[in-house]
Every structure is written in structure tokens, then in C-alpha cells.
Protein backbone atom coordinates (compact mmCIF):
# COMPACT_ATOMS: atom_id res chain seq x y z
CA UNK A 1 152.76 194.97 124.60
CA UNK A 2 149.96 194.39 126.87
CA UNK A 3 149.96 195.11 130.71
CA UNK A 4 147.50 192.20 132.31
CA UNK A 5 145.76 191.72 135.77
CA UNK A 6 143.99 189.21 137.18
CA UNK A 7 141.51 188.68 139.85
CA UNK A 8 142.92 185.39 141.66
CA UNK A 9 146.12 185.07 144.30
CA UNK A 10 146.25 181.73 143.76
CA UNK A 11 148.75 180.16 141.08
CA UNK A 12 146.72 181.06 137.48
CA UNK A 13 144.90 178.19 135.92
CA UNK A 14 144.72 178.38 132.10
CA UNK A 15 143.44 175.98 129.68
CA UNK A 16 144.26 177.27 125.71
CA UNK A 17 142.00 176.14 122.87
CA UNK A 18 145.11 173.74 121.58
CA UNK A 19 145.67 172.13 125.17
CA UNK A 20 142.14 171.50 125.26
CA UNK A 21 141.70 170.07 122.08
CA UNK A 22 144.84 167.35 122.10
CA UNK A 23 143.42 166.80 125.50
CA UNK A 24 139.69 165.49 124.20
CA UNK A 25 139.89 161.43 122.60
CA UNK A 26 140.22 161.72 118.82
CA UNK A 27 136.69 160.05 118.35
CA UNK A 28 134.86 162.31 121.15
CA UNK A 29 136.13 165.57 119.00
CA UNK A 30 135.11 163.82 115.69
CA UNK A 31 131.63 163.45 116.76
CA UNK A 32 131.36 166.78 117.95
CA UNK A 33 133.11 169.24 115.85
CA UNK A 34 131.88 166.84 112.85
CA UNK A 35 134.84 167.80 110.21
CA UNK A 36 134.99 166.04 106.40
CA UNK A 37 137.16 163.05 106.63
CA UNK A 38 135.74 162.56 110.45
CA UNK A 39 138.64 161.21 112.66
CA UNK A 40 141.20 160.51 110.19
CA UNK A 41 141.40 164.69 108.90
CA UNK A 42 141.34 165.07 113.35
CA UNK A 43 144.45 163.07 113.30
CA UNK A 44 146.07 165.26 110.72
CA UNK A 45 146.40 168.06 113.85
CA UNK A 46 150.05 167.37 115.47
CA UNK A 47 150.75 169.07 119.02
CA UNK A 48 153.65 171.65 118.54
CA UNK A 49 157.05 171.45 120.93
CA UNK A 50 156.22 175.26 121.80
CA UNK A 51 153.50 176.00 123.30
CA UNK A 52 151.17 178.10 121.13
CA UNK A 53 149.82 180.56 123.35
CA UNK A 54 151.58 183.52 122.14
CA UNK A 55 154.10 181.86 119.50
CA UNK A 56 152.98 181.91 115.79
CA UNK A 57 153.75 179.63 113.29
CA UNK A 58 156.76 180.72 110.83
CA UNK A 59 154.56 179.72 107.42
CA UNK A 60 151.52 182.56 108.88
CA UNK A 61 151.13 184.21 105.61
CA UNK A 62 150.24 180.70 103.97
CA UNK A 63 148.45 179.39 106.62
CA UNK A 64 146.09 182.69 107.12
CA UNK A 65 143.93 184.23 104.28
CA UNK A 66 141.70 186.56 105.79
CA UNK A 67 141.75 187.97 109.03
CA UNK A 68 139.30 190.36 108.96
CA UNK A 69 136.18 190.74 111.19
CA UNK A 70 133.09 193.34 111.79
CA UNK A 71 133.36 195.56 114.69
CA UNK A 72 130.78 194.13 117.34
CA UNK A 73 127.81 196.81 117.82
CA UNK A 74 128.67 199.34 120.67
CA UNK A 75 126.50 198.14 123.41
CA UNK A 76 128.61 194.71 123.11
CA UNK A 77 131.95 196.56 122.52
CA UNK A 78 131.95 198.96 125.41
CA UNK A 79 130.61 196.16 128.02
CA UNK A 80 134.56 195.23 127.36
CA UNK A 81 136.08 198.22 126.09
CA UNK A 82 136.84 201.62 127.86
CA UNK A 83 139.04 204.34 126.13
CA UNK A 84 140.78 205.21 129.57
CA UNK A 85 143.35 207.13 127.99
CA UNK A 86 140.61 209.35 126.17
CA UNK A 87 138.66 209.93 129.52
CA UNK A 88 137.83 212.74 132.02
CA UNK A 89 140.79 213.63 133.69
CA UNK A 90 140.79 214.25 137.92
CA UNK A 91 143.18 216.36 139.38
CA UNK A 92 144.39 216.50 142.94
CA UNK A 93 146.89 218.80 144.29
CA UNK A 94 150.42 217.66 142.65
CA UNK A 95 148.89 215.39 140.19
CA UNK A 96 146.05 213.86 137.96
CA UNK A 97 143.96 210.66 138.11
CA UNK A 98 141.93 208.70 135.16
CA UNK A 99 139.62 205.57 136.02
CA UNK A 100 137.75 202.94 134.15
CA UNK A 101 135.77 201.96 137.28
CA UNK A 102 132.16 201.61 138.21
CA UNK A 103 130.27 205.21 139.58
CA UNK A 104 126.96 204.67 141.26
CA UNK A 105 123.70 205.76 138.75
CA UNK A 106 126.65 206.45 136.52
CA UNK A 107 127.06 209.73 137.64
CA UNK A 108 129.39 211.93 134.93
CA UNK A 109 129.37 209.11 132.72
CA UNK A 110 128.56 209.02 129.29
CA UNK A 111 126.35 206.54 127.25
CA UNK A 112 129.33 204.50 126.37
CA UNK A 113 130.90 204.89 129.75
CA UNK A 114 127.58 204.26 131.46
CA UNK A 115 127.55 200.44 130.05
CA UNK A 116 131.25 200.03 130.76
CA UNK A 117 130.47 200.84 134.11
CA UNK A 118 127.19 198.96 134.52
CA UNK A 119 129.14 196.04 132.88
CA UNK A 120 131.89 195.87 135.85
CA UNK A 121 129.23 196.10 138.79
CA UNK A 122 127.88 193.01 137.01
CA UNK A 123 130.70 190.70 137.19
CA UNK A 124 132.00 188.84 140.68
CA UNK A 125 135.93 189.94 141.39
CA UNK A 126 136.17 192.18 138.76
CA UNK A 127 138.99 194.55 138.20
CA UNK A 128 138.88 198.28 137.80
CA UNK A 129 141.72 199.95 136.54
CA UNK A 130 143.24 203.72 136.58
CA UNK A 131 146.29 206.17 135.74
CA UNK A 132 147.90 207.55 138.09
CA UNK A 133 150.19 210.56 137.12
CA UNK A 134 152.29 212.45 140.67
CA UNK A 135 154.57 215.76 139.66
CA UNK A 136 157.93 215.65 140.20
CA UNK A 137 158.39 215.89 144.20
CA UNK A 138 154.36 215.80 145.18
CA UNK A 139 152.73 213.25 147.27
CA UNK A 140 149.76 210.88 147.02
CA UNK A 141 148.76 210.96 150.38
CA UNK A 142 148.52 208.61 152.55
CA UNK A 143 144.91 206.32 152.37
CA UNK A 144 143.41 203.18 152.36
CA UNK A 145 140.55 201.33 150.72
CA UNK A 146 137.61 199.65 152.63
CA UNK A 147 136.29 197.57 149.65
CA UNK A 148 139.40 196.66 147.47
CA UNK A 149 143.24 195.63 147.12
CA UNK A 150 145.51 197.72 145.00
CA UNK A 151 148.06 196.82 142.66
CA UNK A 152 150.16 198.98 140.72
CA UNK A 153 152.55 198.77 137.71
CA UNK A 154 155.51 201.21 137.38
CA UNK A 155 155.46 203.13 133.81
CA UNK A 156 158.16 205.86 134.50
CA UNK A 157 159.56 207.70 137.23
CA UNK A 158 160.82 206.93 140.00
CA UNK A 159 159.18 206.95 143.60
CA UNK A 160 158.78 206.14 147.37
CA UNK A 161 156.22 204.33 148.76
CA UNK A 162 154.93 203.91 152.67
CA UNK A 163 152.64 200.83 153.71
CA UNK A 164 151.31 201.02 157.47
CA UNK A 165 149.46 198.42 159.10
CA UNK A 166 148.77 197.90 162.64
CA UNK A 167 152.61 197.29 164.27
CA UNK A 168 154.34 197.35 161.02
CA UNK A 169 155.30 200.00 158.64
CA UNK A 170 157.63 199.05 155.55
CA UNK A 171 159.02 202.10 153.51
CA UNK A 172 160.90 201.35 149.76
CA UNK A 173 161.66 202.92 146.58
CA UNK A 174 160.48 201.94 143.56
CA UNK A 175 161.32 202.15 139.62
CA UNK A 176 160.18 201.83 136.02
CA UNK A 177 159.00 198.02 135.80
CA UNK A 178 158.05 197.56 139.37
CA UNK A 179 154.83 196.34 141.06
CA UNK A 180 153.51 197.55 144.22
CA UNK A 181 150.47 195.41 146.47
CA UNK A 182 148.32 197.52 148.93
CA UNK A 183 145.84 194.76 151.15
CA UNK A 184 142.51 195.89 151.69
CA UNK A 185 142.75 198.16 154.50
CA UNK A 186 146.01 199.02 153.94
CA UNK A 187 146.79 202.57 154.57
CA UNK A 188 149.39 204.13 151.86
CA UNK A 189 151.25 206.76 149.87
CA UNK A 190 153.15 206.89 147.02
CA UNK A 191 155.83 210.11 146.77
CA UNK A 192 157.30 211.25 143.22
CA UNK A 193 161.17 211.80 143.90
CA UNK A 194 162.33 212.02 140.04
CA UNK A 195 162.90 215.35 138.31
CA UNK A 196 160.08 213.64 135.88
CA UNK A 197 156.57 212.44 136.65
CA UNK A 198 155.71 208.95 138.61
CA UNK A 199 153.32 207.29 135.81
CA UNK A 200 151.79 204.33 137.06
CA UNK A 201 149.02 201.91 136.05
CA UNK A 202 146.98 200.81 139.10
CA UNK A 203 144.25 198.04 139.52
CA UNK A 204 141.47 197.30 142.45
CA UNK A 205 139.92 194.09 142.85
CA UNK A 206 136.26 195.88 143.19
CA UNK A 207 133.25 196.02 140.69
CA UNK A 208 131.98 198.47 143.18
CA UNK A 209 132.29 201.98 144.00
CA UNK A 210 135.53 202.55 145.62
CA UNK A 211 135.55 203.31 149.20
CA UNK A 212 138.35 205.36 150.25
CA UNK A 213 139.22 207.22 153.33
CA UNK A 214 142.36 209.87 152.93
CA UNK A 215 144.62 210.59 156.20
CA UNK A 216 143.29 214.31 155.78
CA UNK A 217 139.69 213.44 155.93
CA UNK A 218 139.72 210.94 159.00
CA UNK A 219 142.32 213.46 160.70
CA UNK A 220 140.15 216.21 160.32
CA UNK A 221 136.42 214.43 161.16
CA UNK A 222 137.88 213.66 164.06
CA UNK A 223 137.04 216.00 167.47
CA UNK A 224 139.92 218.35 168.39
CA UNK A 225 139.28 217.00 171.96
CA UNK A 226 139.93 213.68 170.98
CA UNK A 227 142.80 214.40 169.57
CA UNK A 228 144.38 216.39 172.23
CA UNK A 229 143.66 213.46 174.56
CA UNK A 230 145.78 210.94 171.95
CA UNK A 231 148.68 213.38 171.14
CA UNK A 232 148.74 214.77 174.51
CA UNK A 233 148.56 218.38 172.96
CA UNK A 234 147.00 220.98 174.10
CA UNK A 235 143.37 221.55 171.71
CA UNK A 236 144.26 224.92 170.66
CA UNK A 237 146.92 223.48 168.61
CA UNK A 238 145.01 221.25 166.05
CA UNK A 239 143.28 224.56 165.12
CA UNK A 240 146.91 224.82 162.86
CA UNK A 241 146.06 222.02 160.79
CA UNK A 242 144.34 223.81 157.65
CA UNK A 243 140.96 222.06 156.60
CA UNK A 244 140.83 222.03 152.52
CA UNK A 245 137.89 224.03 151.10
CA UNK A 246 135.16 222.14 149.56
């Protein structure tokens, strides 16, 4: 079972090998694929009712003699490939965070991770993808991205999620098998409310390095005079928000 994303909005276009083959004049794909027999043996192909992008055929074994193949050499395989499962793990209070994503002079990266990395900055509307693991009862806190939209995919656990824009906020719950859409600029949070861990899969449409900005950070960088002028609170009182150590 495979989980996919892709980087379009738009209604998917998709063109399979067979489609595009049945859809090229018998005589134009004689010429160029040049088969024994010429166009008579390209007449011997026959469309199926199904369509054949995931069904196989119930005769495989006869049809298939060897399907073996040598592994591609790594700095072609991990341009592709990223063991995201196997990688560094990031913690945050309540929870833990994994990423296949692009890092800037590939900073903590390793060799294989490095062209991974380098690979995604190279590529127009790529995706980077991530874990994201919240205890039983903790928060992600609220954020939102600068530079990307945000899609996740529901593995286990159950949650609630917040989504504030300017003059609307829309609050939900969500489930194993759901999907959740964060614009760009969106801010956000996602709150575990299962005895068990929220597990979700989550996806930004950026081959760049993430820019974030968390509710603590932009709270905090923010003058205590300003923010007794917007709260109508006296300044001595933002003093009780705790800043987090470095």
C-alpha cells in the first residue's frame, strides 16, 4: 500500500505507457519501435476492458520470466530514495518529528542524505515529506509556513485541529484515514486527544528550506509595549509568559 502526493490542485493528468501506445497509428509505432513482423506483430496488441494501471493480468506467471533488475548505483538511487523511517529523529515538547526535506549546505546530513536533499532543491514544485508523531493529550502548536502548503494523511490516533486565517477560524476533529490542507500562510495546530499517539504523514509543496514561524516565537519577539497597547494589559503582565531556553 502506497500513500501518494502530488504537486498540482488541478484535476491529475496521466497518460500510462498502454494509453499511449493504442493511442499512436499502428504504422507510426511500427516505424519507430521497429519489432519483427513490423505492423502486423503491432496489431497482435489488443486494448484490455480494465484499465491496466494497477490491474495485472490473471496468466502473470506465463506471461513474465524474469523480473529481476540491478540496483541503480547510490548517487542515482538516493536522488529518489530517502529511508525516512531510518532517519534522525527531532523532538519537541510532547512529541517527535522526522523529515525527508531539503537543509541549506546540507547541514546534519549525511552523504546519502546530502544528495537526497540537493536532489529536491533541484526540482520546480517538489514535495517534501515528514512524520509527525504528538503524545497522547500534547499539542503541536499553533504555526504557519511562509514558503509552502501542508497536507497531511491520518495514520492512527485521533485528533483536533485549528485553522485561523484573517476573519475565519474553522476547528474539527479528525481520524485514522483523514486528510488535512493548511494554505500557505495558514496559521495551525494539530492536538492529540486519543489515549494513543496522533501518527500522521505530512507533505509541503517546497524544494526549499522550510520557513516557519511558531505562535511562541512571533509572541515573544514581539515588544511587551506593543503588546500591552493590543491587549490593553498592563506591560508588567506579559513578563508571565515564560520564554523557552535556547
Amino acid at each position: 500500500v502506497f500513500l501518494l502526493f502530488f504537486t498540482t490542485h488541478e484535476e491529475l493528468q496521466t497518460l500510462d505507457v498502454d494509453d499511449a501506445f493504442f493511442s499512436t497509428p499502428e504504422d507510426i509505432a511500427a516505424r519507430a519501435l521497429k519489432p519483427q513482423g513490423g505492423v502486423n506483430f503491432i496489431r497482435t496488441f489488443k486494448r484490455q476492458v480494465e484499465d491496466q494501471a494497477i490491474n495485472l493480468p490473471p496468466n502473470l506467471n506465463e506471461l513474465v520470466q524474469n523480473a529481476t533488475y540491478v540496483q541503480s548505483p547510490d548517487n542515482l538511487v538516493w536522488q529518489y530514495f530517502y529511508n525516512l523511517k531510518g532517519s534522525a529523529q527531532y523532538p519537541f515538547p510532547g512529541g517527535i518529528f522526522q523529515w525527508a526535506r531539503y537543509r541549506i549546505n546540507g547541514t546534519g546530513l549525511n552523504e546519502t542524505e546530502k544528495i537526497f536533499s540537493e536532489s529536491l532543491n533541484k526540482h520546480e514544485n517538489t514535495l517534501t515529506l515528514a512524520t509527525l508523531r504528538i503524545s497522547s493529550n500534547e499539542l503541536g502548536q499553533p504555526h504557519f509556513h511562509f514558503n509552502a502548503n501542508e497536507m497531511g494523511y491520518v495514520i492512527s490516533g485521533c485528533g483536533q485541529v485549528g485553522v485561523i486565517l484573517s476573519g475565519v477560524t474553522a476547528n474539527f476533529n479528525i481520524g485514522i484515514g483523514d486528510v488535512i490542507f493548511f494554505p500557505v500562510g495558514t496559521q495551525h495546530y494539530i492536538k492529540s486527544v486519543c489515549d494513543e499517539d496522533l501518527f500522521l504523514i505530512l507533505a509541503y509543496s517546497t524544494g526549499n528550506q522550510l520557513e516557519t514561524l511558531r505562535m511562541k516565537d512571533y509572541f515573544h519577539a514581539t515588544a511587551d509595549h506593543i503588546l500591552a497597547q493590543l491587549f490593553f494589559k498592563k506591560q508588567a503582565e506579559f513578563k508571565k509568559f515564560p520564554k523557552a531556553a535556547k
